[in-house]
C-alpha atoms as a PDB file:
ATOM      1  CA  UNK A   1     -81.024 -23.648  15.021  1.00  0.00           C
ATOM      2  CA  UNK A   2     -78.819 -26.487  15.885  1.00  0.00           C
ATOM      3  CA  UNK A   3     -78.349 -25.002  19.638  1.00  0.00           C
ATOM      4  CA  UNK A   4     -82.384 -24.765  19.593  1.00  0.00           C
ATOM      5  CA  UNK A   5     -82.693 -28.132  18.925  1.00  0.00           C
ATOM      6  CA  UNK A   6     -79.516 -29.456  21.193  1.00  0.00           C
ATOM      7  CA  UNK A   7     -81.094 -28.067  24.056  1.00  0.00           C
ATOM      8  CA  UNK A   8     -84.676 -29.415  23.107  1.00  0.00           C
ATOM      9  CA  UNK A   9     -82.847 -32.822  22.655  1.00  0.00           C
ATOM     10  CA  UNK A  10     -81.238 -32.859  26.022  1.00  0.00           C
ATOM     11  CA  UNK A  11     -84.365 -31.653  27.891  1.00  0.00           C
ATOM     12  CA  UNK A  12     -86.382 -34.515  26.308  1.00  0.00           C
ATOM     13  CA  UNK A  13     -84.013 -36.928  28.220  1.00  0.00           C
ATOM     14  CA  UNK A  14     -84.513 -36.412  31.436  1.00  0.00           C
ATOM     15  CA  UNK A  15     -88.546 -36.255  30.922  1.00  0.00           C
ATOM     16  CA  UNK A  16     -88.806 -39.539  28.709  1.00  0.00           C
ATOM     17  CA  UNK A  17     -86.513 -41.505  31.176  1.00  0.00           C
ATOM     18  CA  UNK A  18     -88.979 -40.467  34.662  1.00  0.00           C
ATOM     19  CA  UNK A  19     -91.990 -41.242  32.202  1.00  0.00           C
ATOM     20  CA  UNK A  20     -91.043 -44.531  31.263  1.00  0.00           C
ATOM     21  CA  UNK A  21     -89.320 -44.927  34.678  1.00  0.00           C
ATOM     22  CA  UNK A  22     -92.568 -44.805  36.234  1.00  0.00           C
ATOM     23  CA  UNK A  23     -94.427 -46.771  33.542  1.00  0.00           C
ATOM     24  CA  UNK A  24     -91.707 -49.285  34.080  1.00  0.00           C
ATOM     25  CA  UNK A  25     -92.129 -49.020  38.327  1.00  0.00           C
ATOM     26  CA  UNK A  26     -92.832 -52.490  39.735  1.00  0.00           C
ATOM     27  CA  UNK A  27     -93.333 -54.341  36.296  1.00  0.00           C
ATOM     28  CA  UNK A  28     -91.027 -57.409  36.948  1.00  0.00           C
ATOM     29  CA  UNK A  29     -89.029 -58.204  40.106  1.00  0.00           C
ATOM     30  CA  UNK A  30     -85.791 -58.452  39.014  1.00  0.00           C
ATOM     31  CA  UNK A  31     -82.791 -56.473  39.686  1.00  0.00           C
ATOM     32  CA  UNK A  32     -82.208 -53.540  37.709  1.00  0.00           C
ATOM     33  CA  UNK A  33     -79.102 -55.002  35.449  1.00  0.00           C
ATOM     34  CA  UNK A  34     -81.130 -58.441  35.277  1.00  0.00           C
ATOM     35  CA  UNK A  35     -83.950 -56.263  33.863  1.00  0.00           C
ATOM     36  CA  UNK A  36     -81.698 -54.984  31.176  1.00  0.00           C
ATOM     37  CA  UNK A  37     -79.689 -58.094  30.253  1.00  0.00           C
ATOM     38  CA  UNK A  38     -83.879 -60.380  29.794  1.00  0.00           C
ATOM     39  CA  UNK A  39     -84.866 -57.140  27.728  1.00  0.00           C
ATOM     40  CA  UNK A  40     -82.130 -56.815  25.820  1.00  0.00           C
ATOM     41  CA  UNK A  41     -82.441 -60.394  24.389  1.00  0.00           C
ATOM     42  CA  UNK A  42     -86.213 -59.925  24.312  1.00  0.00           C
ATOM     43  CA  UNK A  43     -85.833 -57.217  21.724  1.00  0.00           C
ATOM     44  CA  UNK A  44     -83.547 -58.647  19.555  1.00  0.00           C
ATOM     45  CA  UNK A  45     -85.990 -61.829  19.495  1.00  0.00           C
ATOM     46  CA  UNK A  46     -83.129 -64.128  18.822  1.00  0.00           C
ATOM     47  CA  UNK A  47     -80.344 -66.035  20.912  1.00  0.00           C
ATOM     48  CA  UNK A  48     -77.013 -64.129  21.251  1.00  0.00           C
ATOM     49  CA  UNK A  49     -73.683 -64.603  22.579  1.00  0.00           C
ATOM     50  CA  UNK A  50     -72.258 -63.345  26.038  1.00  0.00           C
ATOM     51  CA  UNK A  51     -69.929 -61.015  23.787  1.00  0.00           C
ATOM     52  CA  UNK A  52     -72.994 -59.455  22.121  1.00  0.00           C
ATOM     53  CA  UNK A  53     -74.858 -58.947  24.824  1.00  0.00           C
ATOM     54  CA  UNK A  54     -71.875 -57.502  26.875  1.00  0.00           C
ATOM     55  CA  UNK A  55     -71.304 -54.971  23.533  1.00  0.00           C
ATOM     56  CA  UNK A  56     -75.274 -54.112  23.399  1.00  0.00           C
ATOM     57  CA  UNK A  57     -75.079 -53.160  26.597  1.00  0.00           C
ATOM     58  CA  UNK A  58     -71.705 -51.884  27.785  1.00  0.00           C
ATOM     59  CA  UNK A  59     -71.340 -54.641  30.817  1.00  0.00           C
ATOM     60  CA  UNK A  60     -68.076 -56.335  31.641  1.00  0.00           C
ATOM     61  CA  UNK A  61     -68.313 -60.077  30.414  1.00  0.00           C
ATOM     62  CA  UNK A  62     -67.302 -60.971  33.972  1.00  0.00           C
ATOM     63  CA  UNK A  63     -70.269 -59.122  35.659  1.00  0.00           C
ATOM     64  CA  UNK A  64     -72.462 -60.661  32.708  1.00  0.00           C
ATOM     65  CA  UNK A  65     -71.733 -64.044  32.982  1.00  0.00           C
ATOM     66  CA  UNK A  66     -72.745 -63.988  36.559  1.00  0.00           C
ATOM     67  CA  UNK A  67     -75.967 -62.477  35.655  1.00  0.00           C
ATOM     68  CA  UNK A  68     -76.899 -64.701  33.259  1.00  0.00           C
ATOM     69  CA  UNK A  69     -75.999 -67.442  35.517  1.00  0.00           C
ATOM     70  CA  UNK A  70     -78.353 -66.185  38.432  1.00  0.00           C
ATOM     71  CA  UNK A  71     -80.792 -65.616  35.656  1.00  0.00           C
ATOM     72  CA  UNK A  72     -80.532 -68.854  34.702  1.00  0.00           C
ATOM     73  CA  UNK A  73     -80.935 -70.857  37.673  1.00  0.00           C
ATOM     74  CA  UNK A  74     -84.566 -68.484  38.282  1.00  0.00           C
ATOM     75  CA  UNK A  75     -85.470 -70.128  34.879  1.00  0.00           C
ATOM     76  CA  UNK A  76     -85.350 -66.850  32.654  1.00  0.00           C
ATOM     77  CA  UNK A  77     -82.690 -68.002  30.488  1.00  0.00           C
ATOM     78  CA  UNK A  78     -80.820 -70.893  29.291  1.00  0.00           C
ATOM     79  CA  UNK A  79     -77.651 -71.200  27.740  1.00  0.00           C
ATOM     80  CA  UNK A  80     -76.653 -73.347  24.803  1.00  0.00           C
ATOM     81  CA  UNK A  81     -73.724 -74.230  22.845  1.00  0.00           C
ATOM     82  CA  UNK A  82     -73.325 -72.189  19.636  1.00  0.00           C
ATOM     83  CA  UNK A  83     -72.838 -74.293  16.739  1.00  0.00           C
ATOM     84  CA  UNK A  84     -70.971 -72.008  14.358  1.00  0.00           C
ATOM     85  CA  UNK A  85     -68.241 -71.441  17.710  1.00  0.00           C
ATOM     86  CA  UNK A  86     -67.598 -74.263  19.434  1.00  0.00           C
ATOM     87  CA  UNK A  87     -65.982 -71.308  21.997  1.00  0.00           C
ATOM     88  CA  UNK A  88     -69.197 -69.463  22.401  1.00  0.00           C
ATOM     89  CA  UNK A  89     -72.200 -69.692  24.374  1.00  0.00           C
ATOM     90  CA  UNK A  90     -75.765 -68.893  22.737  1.00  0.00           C
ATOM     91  CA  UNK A  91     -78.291 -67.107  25.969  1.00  0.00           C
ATOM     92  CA  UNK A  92     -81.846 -67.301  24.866  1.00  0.00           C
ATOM     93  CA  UNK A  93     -84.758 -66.582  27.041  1.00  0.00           C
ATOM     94  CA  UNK A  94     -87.155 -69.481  27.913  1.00  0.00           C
ATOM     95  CA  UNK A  95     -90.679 -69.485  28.283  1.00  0.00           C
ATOM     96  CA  UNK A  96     -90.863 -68.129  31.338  1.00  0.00           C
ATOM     97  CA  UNK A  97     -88.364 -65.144  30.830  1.00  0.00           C
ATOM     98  CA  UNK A  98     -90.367 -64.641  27.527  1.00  0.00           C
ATOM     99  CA  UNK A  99     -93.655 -64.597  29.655  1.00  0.00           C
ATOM    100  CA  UNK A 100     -92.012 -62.361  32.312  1.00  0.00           C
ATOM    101  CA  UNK A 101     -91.455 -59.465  29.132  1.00  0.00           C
ATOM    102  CA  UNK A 102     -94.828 -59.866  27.780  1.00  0.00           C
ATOM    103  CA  UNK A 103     -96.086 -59.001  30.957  1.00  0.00           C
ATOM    104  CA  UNK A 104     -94.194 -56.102  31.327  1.00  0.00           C
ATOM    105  CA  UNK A 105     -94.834 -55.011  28.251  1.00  0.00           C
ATOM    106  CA  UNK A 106     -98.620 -55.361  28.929  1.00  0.00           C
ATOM    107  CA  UNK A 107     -98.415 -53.428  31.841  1.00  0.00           C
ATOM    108  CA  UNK A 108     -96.379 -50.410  30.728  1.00  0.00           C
ATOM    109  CA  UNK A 109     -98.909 -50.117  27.567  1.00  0.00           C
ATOM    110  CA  UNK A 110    -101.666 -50.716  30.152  1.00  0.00           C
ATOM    111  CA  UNK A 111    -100.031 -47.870  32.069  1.00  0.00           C
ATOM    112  CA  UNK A 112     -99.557 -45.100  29.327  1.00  0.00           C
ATOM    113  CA  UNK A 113    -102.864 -46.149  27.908  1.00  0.00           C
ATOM    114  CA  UNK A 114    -104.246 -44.590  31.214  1.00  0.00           C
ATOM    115  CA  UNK A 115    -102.048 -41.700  31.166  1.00  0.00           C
ATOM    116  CA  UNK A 116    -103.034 -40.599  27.891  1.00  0.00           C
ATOM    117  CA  UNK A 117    -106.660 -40.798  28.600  1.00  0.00           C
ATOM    118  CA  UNK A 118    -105.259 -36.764  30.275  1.00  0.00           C
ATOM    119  CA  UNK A 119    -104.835 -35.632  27.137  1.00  0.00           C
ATOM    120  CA  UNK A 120    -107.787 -34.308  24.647  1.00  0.00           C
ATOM    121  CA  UNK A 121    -107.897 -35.494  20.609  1.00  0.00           C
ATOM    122  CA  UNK A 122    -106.084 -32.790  19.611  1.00  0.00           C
ATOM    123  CA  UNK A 123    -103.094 -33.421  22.022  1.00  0.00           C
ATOM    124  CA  UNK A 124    -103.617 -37.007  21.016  1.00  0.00           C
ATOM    125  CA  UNK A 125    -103.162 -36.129  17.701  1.00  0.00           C
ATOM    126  CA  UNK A 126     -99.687 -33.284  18.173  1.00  0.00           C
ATOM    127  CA  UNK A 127     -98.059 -36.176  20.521  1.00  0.00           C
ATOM    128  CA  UNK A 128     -99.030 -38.910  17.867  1.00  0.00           C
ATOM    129  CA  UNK A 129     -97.310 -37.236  14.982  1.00  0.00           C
ATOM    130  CA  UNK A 130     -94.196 -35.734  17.468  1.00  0.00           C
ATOM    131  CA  UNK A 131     -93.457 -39.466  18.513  1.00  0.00           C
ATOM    132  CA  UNK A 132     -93.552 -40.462  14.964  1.00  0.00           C
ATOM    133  CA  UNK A 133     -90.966 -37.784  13.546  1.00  0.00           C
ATOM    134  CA  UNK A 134     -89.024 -37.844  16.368  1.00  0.00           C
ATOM    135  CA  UNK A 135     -88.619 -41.489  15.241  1.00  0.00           C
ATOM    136  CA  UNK A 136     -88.518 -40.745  12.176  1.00  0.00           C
ATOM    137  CA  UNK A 137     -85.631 -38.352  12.236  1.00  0.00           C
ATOM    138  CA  UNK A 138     -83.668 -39.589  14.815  1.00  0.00           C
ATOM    139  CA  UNK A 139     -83.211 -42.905  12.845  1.00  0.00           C
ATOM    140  CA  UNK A 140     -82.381 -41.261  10.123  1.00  0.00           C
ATOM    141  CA  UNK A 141     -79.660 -39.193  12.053  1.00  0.00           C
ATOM    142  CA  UNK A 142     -78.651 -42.378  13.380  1.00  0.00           C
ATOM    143  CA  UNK A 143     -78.156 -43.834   9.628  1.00  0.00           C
ATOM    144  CA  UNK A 144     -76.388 -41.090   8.603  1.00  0.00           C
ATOM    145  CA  UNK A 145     -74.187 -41.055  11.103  1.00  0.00           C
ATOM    146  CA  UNK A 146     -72.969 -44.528  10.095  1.00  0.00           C
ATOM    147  CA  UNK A 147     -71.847 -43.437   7.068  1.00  0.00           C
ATOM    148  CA  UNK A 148     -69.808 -40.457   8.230  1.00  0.00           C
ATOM    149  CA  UNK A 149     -66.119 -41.065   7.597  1.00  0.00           C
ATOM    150  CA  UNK A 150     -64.365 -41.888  11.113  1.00  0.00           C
ATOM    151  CA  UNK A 151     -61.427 -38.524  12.106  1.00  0.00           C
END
C-alpha cells in the first residue's frame, strides 16, 4: 500500500504544480524569485528577518539581500530595524506589495473558479472532500514527522 500511495503522491506533483502554474500565469510582473520572496512574507502575515526568509525559502542571504533591495526600491517592501536585534533587519511588505498579493490572489481564485465551472456537482463534491483529506492527512504526516526521533 505504501508503494500505491508513493507513486499516487509523486504523480500529484507534477499535475498540481502546471495547474497552479497556469492559474498563477501573468498574475504579477515580477521576477520569478521576487514572486517567491513578496509571497513568502505575505503568508506569514508578519515582518521577518533576512535569515528567516533565506531558511523559508532555501536562498543564499547574499542573493536575498539583493532581492529585497530591488524589491524595495519598486516599493514592495521596506526594511526596518528589529528591535529585539540591534544586528537584524525586519522586511515587511508595504501597501503596495500587500495590494500586489491580493490581486494575485484574486485572480488565481478568479481563475480556478472558472475552471471548476468543467466539473459537474458530483465531481465538485469528490474534489471538495479529496482536497480536504489530502490536507488533512498530509499535515498530519507532517506533525508526525516532527516528532520522529532524528538517526
Amino acid at each position: 500500500m505504501k508503494d500505491e500511495i508513493t507513486k499516487e503522491y509523486i504523480s500529484l506533483i507534477p499535475t498540481l504544480f502546471s495547474s497552479f502554474s497556469e492559474l498563477n500565469k501573468g498574475s504579477v510582473e515580477l521576477s520569478h524569485m521576487q514572486n517567491h520572496v513578496i509571497e513568502y512574507i505575505f503568508m506569514q502575515q508578519r515582518a521577518l528577518n533576512i535569515k528567516e526568509i533565506s531558511t523559508g525559502l532555501r536562498i543564499a542571504k547574499q542573493q536575498l539581500t539583493n532581492m529585497i533591495s530591488d524589491l524595495e526600491a519598486s516599493g514592495y517592501c521596506k526594511k526596518e530595524p528589529d528591535v529585539r536585534d540591534k544586528r537584524a533587519v525586519l522586511v515587511s511588505l508595504t501597501p503596495l506589495g500587500n495590494e500586489l498579493m491580493n490581486q494575485k490572489w484574486i485572480k488565481i481564485y478568479q481563475r480556478l473558479g472558472q475552471h471548476l465551472t468543467k466539473l459537474n456537482e458530483e465531481e465538485l463534491i469528490d474534489l471538495h472532500y479529496a482536497l480536504h483529506k489530502a490536507n488533512f492527512l498530509l499535515k498530519k504526516m507532517e506533525a508526525k514527522g516532527s516528532e520522529m526521533p532524528s538517526s
